[in-house]
Protein backbone atom coordinates (compact mmCIF):
# COMPACT_ATOMS: atom_id res chain seq x y z
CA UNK A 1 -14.78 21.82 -2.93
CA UNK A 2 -16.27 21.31 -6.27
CA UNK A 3 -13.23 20.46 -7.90
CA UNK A 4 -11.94 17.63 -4.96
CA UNK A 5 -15.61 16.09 -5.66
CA UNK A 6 -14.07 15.59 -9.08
CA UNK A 7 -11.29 14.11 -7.97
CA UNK A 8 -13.11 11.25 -6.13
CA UNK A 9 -10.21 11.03 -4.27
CA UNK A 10 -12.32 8.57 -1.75
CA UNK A 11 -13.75 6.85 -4.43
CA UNK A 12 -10.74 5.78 -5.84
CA UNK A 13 -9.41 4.97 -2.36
CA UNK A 14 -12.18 3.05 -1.46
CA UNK A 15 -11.77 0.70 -4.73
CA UNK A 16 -7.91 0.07 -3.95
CA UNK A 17 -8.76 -0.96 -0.25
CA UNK A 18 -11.50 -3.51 -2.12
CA UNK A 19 -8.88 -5.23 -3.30
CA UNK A 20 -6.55 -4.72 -0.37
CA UNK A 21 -8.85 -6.74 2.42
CA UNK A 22 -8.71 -9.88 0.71
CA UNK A 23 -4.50 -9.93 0.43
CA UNK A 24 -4.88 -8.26 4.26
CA UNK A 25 -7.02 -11.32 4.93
CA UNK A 26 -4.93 -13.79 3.53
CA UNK A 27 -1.53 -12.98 4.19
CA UNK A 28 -2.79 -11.79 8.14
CA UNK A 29 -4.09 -15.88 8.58
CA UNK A 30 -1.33 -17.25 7.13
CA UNK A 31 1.24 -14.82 9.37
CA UNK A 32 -1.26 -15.63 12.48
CA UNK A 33 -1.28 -19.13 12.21
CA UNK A 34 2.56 -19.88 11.89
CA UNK A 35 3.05 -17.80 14.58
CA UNK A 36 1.02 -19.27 16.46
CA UNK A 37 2.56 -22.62 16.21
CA UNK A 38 5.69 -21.31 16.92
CA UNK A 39 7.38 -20.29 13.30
CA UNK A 40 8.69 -16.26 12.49
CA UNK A 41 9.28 -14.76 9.67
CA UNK A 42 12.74 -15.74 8.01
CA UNK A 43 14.26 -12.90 5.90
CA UNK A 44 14.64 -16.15 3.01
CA UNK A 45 13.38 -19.46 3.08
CA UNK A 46 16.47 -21.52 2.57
CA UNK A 47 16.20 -25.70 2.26
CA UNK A 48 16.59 -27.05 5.40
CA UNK A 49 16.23 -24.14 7.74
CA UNK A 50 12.96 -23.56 8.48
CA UNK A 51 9.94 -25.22 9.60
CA UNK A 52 6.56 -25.59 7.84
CA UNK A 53 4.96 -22.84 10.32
CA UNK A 54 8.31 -20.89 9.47
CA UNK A 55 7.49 -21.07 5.86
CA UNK A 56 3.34 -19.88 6.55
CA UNK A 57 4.78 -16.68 9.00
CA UNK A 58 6.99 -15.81 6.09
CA UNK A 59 4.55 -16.03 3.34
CA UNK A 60 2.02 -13.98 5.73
CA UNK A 61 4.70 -11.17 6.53
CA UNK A 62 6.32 -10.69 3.03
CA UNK A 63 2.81 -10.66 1.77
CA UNK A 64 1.72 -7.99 4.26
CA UNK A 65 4.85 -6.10 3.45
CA UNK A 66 3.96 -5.49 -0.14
CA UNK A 67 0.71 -3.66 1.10
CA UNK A 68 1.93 -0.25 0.44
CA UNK A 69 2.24 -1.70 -3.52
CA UNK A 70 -1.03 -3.20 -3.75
CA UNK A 71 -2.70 -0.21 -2.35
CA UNK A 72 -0.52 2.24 -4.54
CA UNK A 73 -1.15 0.05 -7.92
CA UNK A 74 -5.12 -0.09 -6.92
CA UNK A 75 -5.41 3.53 -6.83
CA UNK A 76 -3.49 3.95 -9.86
CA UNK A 77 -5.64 2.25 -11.69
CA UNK A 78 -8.97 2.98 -10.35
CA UNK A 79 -7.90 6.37 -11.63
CA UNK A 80 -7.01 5.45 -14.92
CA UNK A 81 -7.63 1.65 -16.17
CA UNK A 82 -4.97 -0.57 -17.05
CA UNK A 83 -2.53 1.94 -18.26
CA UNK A 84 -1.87 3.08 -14.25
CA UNK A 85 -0.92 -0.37 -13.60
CA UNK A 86 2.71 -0.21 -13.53
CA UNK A 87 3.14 3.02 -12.83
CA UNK A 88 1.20 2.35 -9.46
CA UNK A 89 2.97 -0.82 -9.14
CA UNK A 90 6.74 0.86 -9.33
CA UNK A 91 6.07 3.81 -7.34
CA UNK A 92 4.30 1.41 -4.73
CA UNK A 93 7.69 -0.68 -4.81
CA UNK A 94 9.68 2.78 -4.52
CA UNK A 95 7.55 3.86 -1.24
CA UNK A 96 8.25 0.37 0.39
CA UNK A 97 11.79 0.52 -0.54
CA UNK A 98 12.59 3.89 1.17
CA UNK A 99 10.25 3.23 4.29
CA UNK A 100 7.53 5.41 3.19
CA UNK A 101 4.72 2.55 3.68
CA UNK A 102 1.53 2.42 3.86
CA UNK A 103 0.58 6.35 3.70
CA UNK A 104 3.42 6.51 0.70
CA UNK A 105 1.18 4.06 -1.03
CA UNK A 106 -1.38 5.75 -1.10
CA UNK A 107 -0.08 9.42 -2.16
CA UNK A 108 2.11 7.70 -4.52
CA UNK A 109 -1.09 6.27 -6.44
CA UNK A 110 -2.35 8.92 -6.75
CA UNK A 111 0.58 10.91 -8.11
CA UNK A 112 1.02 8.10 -10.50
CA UNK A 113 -2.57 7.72 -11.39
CA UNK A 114 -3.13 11.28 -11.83
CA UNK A 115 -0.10 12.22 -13.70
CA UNK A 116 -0.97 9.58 -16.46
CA UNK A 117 -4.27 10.38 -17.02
CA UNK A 118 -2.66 13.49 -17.59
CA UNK A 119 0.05 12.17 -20.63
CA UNK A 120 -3.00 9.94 -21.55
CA UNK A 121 -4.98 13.11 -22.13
CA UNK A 122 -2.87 16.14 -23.27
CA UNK A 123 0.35 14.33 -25.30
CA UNK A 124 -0.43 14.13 -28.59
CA UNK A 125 1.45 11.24 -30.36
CA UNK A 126 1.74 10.41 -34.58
CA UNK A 127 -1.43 8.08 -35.40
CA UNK A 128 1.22 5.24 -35.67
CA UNK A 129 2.34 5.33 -31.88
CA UNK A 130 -1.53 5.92 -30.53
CA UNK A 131 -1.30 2.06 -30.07
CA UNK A 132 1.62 2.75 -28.01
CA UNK A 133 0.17 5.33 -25.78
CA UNK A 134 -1.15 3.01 -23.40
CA UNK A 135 1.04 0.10 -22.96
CA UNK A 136 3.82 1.43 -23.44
CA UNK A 137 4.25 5.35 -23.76
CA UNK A 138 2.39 6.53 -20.93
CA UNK A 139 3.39 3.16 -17.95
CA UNK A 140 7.04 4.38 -19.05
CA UNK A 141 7.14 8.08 -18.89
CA UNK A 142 4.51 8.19 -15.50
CA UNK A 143 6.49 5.13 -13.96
CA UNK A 144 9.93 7.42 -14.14
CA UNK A 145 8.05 10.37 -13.16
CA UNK A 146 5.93 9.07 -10.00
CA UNK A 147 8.89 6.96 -9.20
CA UNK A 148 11.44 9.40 -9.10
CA UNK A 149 8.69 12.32 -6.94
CA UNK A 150 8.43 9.44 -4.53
CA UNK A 151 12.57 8.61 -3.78
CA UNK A 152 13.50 12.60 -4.05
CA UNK A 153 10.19 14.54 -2.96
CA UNK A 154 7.93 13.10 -0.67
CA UNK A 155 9.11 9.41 0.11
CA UNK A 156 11.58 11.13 2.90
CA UNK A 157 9.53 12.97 5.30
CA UNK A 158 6.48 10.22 4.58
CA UNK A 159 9.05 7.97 5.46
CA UNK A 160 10.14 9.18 8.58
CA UNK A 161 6.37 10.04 9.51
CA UNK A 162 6.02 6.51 9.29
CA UNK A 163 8.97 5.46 11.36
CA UNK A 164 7.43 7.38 13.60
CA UNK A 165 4.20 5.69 13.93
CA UNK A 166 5.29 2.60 13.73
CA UNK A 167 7.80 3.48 17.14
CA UNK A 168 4.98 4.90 18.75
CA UNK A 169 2.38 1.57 18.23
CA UNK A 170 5.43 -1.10 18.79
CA UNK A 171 5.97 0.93 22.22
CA UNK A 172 2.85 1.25 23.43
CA UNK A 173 2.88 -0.04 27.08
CA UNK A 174 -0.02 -2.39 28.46
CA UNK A 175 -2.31 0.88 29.30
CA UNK A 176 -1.67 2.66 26.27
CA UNK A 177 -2.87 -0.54 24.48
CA UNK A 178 -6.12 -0.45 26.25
CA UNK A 179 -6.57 3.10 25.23
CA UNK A 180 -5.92 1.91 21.54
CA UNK A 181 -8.08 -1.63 21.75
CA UNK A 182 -11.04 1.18 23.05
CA UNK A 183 -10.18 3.85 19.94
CA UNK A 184 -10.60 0.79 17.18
CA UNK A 185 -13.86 -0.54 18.90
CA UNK A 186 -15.22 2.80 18.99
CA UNK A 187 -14.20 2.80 15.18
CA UNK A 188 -16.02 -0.68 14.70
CA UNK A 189 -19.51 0.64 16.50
CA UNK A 190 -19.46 4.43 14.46
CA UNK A 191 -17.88 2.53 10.99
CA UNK A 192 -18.42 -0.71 11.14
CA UNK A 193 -16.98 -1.98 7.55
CA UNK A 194 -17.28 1.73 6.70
CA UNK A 195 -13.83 3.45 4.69
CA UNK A 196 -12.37 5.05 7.78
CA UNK A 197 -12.38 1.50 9.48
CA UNK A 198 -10.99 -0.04 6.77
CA UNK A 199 -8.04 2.45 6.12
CA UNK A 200 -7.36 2.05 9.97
CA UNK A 201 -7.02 -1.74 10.20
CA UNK A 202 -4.90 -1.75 7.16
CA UNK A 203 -3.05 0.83 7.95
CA UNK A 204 -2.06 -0.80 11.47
CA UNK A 205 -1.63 -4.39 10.08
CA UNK A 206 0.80 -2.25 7.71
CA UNK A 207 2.62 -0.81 10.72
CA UNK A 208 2.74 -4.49 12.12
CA UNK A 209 4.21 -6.06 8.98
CA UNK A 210 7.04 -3.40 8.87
CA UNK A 211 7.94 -4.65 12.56
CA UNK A 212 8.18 -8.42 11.99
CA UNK A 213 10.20 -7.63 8.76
């Protein structure tokens, strides 16, 4: 218990979703507001073809796409500064590239986090590549690393977990959406604001994204 207090595996959770509500925000208004005027998301925006709400529904949906990245490359470097920035970053892009999402986000930050504060710690480098260590030595070697755990390890079954989800809340008939309306306002009155809240209504704008792209 002791030693996943150390971790601060919530803490470092809680400071990716920080900067996850604002792009959640964003993105959802733009997506909500093109929509509503009658554009969809395009899978490219090319001259000519698409209409100014067009153009805000795709902006809104790629940028709610990328969510998995930006929650990946927050924990990354909430765990270890600057240097987990591309690791989390790749390894965020190699989760939403095999379908892994929003929940392979998050394990892969903190895979990558973790394993470079690892390097960062323990490899011992010549004085003249100490510079290196952090913008360049460690990003490369965890990037590979996380990345590779992520397409060949867990990305699959997270993947197909996801799938999963994301079948079950797109199917949800007009009763079982009354059940799930009740089950987030329950969630508002007990955690209003709170970190399981905040996880949930990411998490299902995530799911949403995933269907309109």
């Amino acid at each position: 218990m002791s030693a996943l207090k150390k971790l601060n595996l919530k803490g470092h959770l809680l400071t990716a979703i920080s900067y996850l509500i604002p792009i959640v925000c964003g993105a959802g208004f733009l997506i909500a507001i093109g929509m509503a005027f009658g554009g969809s998301a395009q899978g490219t925006l090319v001259s000519g073809e698409f209409s100014f709400w067009d153009a805000l529904a795709t902006m809104g949906g790629a940028g709610l796409g990328l969510l998995p990245v930006v929650i990946s490359t927050g924990i990354a470097y909430s765990i270890m500064g600057k240097p987990g920035i591309a690791p989390g970053f790749i390894t965020g892009l190699t989760a939403n590239a095999i379908g892994a999402g929003f929940i392979g986000g998050i394990l892969g930050g903190y895979i990558a986090g973790f394993l470079g504060l690892y390097i960062l710690k323990n490899f011992k480098v010549p004085n003249w590549a100490k510079g290196l260590m952090p913008t360049l030595i460690v990003p490369f070697f965890t990037s590979i690393i996380s990345g590779l755990i992520m397409a060949y390890i867990i990305g699959v079954p997270v993947g197909a977990f996801t799938d999963m989800i994301t079948g079950f809340l797109n199917n949800l008939g007009t009763s079982s959406l009354l059940i799930f309306g009740a089950i987030i306002g329950f969630l508002a009155i007990v955690d209003f604001g709170g970190p399981l809240n905040k996880t949930v209504f990411a998490f299902v704008l995530t799911m949403q994204a995933e269907g309109v792209n």
